[in-house]
Structures are given as structure tokens and as C-alpha cells.
C-alpha atoms as a PDB file:
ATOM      1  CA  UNK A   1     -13.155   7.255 -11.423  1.00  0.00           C
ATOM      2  CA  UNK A   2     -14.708   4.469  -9.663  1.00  0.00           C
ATOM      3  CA  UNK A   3     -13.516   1.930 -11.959  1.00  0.00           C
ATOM      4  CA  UNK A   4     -10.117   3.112 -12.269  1.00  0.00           C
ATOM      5  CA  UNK A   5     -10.215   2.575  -8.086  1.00  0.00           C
ATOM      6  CA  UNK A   6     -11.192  -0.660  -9.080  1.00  0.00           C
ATOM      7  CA  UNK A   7      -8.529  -1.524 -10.377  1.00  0.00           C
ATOM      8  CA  UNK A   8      -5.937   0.563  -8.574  1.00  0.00           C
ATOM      9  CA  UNK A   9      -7.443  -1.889  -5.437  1.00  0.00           C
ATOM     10  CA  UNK A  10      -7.153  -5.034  -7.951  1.00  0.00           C
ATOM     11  CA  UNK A  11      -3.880  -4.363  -8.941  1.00  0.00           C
ATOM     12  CA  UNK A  12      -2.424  -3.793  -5.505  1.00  0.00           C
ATOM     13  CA  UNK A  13      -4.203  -6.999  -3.978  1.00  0.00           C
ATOM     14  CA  UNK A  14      -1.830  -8.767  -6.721  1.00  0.00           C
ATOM     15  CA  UNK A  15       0.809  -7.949  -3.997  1.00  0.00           C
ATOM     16  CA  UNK A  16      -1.498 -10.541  -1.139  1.00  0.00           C
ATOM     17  CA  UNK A  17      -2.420 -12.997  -3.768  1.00  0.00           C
ATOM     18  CA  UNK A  18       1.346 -13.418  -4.759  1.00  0.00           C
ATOM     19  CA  UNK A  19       3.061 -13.116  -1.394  1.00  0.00           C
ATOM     20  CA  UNK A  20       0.427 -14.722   0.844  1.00  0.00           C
ATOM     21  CA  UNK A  21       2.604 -17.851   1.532  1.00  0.00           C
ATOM     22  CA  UNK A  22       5.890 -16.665   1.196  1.00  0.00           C
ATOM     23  CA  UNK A  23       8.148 -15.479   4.204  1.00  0.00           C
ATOM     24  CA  UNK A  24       8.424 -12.041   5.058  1.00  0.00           C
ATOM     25  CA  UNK A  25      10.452  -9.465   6.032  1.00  0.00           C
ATOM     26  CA  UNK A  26       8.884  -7.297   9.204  1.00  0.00           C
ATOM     27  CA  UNK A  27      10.494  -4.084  10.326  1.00  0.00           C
ATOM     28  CA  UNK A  28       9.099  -1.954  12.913  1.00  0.00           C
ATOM     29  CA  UNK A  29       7.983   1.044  11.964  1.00  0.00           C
ATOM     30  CA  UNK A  30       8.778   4.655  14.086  1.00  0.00           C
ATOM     31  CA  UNK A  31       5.843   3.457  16.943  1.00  0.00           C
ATOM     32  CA  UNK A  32       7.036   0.144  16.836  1.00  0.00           C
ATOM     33  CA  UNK A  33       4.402  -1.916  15.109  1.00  0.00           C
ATOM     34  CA  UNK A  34       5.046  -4.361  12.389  1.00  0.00           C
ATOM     35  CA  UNK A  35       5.467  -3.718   8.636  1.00  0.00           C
ATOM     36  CA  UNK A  36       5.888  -6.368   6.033  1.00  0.00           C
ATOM     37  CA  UNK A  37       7.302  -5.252   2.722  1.00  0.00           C
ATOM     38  CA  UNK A  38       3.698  -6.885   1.274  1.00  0.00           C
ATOM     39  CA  UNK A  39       2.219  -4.062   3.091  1.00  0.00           C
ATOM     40  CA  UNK A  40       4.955  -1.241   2.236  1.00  0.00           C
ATOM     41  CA  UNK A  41       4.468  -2.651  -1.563  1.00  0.00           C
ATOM     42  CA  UNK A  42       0.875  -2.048  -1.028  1.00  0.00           C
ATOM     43  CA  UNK A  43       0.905   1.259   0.397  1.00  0.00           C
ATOM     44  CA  UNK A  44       3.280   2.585  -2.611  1.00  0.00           C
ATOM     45  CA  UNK A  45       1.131   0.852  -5.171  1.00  0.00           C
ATOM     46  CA  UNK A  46      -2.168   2.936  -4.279  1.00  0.00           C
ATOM     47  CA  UNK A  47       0.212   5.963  -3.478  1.00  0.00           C
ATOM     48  CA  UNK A  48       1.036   5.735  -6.997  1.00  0.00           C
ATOM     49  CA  UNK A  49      -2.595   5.475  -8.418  1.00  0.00           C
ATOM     50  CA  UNK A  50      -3.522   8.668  -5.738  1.00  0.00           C
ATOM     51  CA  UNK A  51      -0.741  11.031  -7.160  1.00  0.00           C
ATOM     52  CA  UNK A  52      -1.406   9.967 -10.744  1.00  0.00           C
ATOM     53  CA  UNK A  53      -5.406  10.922 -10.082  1.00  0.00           C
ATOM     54  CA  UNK A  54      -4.497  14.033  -8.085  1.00  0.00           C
ATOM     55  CA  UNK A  55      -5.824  12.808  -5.102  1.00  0.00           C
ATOM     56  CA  UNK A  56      -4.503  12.955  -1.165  1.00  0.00           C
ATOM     57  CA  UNK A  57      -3.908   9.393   0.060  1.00  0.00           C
ATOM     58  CA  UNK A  58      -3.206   8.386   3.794  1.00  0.00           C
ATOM     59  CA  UNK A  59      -2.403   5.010   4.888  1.00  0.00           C
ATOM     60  CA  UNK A  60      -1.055   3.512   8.130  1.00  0.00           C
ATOM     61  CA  UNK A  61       1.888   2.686   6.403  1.00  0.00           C
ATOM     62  CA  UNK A  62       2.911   6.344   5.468  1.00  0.00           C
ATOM     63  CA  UNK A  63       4.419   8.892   7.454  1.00  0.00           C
ATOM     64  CA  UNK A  64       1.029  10.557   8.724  1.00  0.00           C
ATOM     65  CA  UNK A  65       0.312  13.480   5.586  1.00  0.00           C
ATOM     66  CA  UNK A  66      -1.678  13.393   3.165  1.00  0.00           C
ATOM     67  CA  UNK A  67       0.409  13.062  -0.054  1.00  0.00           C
END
């Protein structure tokens, strides 16, 4: 378990390491803070790994539920 974390955490960091100097897009979210699409691409990345483990996952970027 812990090392498939590992690397659900390595492989969305990818998203940082590869977008870290490029522009990007910001949309405000339903409160009105900023969200980059680095961060939504993060978010559905360790979404992903969560429902594949059968775990809950909650992030700031989701809509509030655990999914």
C-alpha cells in the first residue's frame, strides 16, 4: 500500500515537474479561488489511484465528498 502511494504521489508530481514553467490557465472555482489545470490534472490523477485502491479521497480541488 504504502509504496503504491508512493508512486501514485510520484506520478502525479510529473504534472509540477512538467508544467512548472509553462503558462497556465486559472479558472475560479465555485468560492472564487484560483485553479490551474496543473492542479485539476493533479487532483484527477490521485482521484484515479483512490478509486482504483478503494479508498475515499478529498482534495480542495473536488467538489467537497469523499469519492
Amino acid at each position: 500500500m504504502v509504496q503504491s502511494l508512493l508512486s501514485a504521489v510520484r506520478s502525479a508530481g510529473v504534472h509540477i515537474v512538467e508544467d512548472f514553467r509553462k503558462p497556465q490557465t486559472r479558472h475560479l472555482k465555485a468560492d472564487g479561488s484560483p485553479v490551474t489545470e496543473t492542479d485539476m490534472a493533479i487532483h484527477y490523477s490521485l482521484l484515479h489511484w483512490s478509486q482504483q485502491m478503494g479508498y475515499g479521497y478529498i482534495s480542495e480541488e473536488g467538489n467537497g465528498n469523499i469519492n
